[in-house]
Structures are given as C-alpha cells and as structure tokens.
Protein backbone atom coordinates (compact mmCIF):
# COMPACT_ATOMS: atom_id res chain seq x y z
CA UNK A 1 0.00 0.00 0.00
CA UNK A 2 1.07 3.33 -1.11
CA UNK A 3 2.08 5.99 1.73
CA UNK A 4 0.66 9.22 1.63
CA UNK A 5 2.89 12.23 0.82
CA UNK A 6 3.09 14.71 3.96
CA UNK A 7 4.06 18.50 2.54
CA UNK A 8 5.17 20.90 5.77
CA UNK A 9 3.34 24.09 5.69
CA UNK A 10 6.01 25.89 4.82
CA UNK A 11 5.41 24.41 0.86
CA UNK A 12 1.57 24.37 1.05
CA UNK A 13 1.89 28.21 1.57
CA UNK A 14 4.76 28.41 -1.46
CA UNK A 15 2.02 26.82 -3.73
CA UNK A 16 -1.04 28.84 -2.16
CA UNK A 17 0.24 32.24 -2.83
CA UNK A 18 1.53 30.99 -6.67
CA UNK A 19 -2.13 30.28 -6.70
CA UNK A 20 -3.04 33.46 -5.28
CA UNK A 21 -0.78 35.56 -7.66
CA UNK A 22 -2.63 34.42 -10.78
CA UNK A 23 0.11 34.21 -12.56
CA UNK A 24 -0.93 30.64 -13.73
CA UNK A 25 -4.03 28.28 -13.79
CA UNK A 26 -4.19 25.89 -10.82
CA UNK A 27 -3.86 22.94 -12.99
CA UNK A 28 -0.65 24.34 -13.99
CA UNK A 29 0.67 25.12 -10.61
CA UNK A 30 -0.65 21.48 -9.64
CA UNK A 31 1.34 19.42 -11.74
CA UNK A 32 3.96 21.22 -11.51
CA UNK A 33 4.43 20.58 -7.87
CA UNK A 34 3.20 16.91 -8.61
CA UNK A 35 -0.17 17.61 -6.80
CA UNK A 36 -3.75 17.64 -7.47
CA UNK A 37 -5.85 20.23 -8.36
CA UNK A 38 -8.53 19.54 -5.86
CA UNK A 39 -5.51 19.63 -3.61
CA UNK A 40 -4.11 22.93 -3.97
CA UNK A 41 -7.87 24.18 -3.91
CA UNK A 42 -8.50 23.14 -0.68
CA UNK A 43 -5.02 24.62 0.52
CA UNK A 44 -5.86 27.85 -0.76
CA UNK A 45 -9.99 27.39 0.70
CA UNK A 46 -8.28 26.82 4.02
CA UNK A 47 -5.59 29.25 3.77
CA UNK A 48 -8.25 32.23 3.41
CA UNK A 49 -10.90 30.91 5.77
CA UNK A 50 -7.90 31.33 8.34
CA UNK A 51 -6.27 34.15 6.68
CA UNK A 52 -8.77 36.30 8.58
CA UNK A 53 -7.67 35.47 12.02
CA UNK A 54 -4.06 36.87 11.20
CA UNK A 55 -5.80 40.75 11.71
CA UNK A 56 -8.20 39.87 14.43
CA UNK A 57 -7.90 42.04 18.18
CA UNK A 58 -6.05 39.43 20.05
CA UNK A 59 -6.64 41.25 23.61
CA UNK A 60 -8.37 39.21 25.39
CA UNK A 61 -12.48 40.09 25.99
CA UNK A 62 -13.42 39.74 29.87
CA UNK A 63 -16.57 38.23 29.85
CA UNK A 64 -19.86 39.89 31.65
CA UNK A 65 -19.63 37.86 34.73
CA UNK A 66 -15.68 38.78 35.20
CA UNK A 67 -16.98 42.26 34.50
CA UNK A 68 -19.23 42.29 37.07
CA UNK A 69 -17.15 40.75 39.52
CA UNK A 70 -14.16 43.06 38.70
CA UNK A 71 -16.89 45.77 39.34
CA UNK A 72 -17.36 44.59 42.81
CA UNK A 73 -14.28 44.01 44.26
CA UNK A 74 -13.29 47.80 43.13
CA UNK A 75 -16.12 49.19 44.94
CA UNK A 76 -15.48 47.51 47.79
CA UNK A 77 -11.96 48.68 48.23
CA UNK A 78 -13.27 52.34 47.38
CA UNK A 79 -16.11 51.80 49.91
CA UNK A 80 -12.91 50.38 51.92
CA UNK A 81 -10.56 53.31 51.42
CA UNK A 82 -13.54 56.25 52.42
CA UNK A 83 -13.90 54.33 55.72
CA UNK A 84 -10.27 54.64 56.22
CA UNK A 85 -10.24 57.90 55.37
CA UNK A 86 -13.18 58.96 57.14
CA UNK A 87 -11.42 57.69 60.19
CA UNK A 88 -8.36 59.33 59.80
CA UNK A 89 -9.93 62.74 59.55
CA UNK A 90 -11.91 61.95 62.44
CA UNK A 91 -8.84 61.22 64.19
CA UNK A 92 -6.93 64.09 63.27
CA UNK A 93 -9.98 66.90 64.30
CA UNK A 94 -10.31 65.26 67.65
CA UNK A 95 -6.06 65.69 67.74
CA UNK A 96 -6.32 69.20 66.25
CA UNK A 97 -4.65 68.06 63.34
CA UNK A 98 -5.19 69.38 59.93
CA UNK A 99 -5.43 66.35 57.64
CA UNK A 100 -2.39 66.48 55.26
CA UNK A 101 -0.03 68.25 57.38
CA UNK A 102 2.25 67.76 60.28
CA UNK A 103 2.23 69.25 63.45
C-alpha cells in the first residue's frame, strides 16, 4: 500500500500564494508541484478561511460575569478606602490636626 505524501506548511503556503498571484491556472501550478488540483484548492480554501484570524484584536475580551465581579471588588476597596479615610480625619480633628499636614 502506497504511503501518503506529507508537505510541511512551509510548501503548502509556497504553492497557495503561486495560486493566489494568478500568474498561472491551478492545474498548472498542480502538476507542476506533482499535486492535485482539488488539492491545492483546498489549501488555498483553508488558507483564506484562516487568513482572517491573522488581523483579528487578540486582547483578550473579559466576559460579563468577570466584569461584574471586577466591578465589585473595586467598589469595595473604594467603599474600603472612604472608611479609612473617614477615620483618619476623624482622628486628626479630635487631635487638632489638619489632615495632610504635620504638626
């Protein structure tokens, strides 16, 4: 039994941009790289469904729950921080401190 032929990416993409370039028919380009046209087709159908992702925002998207839960946690250390500072102004009129400076 005959062993398929495995071609590295690297030459599927040499023959899909010939392809692309029109420069020649696919039939030519196929048997000129000893491959079939049906082949190189689907190389060059798979090479622009893909294609797109190259120019796609690759940042990743938080989702709505980590949204909301991001949400929460920073109004809780804001709620957090006003209690602190609510304190420390308290503290520093019954001292006779003005808040922000030294004595």
């Amino acid at each position: 039994m005959k062993k398929r032929k495995q071609h590295s990416a690297a030459f599927k993409l040499k023959v899909v941009l010939e392809v692309l370039k029109e420069e020649r028919t696919v039939p030519e380009i196929a048997s000129a790289y000893e491959l079939h046209a049906t082949m190189v087709h689907a190389w060059r159908r798979e090479f622009l469904e893909k294609a797109v992702g190259i120019f796609e925002d690759k940042r990743k998207k938080t989702t709505e729950p980590e949204r909301e839960q991001l949400l929460a946690n920073l109004y809780q250390q804001i709620g957090q921080q006003k209690v602190e500072n609510d304190f420390l102004k308290h503290a520093c009129n019954t001292l006779n401190l003005k808040p922000g400076k030294g004595r």
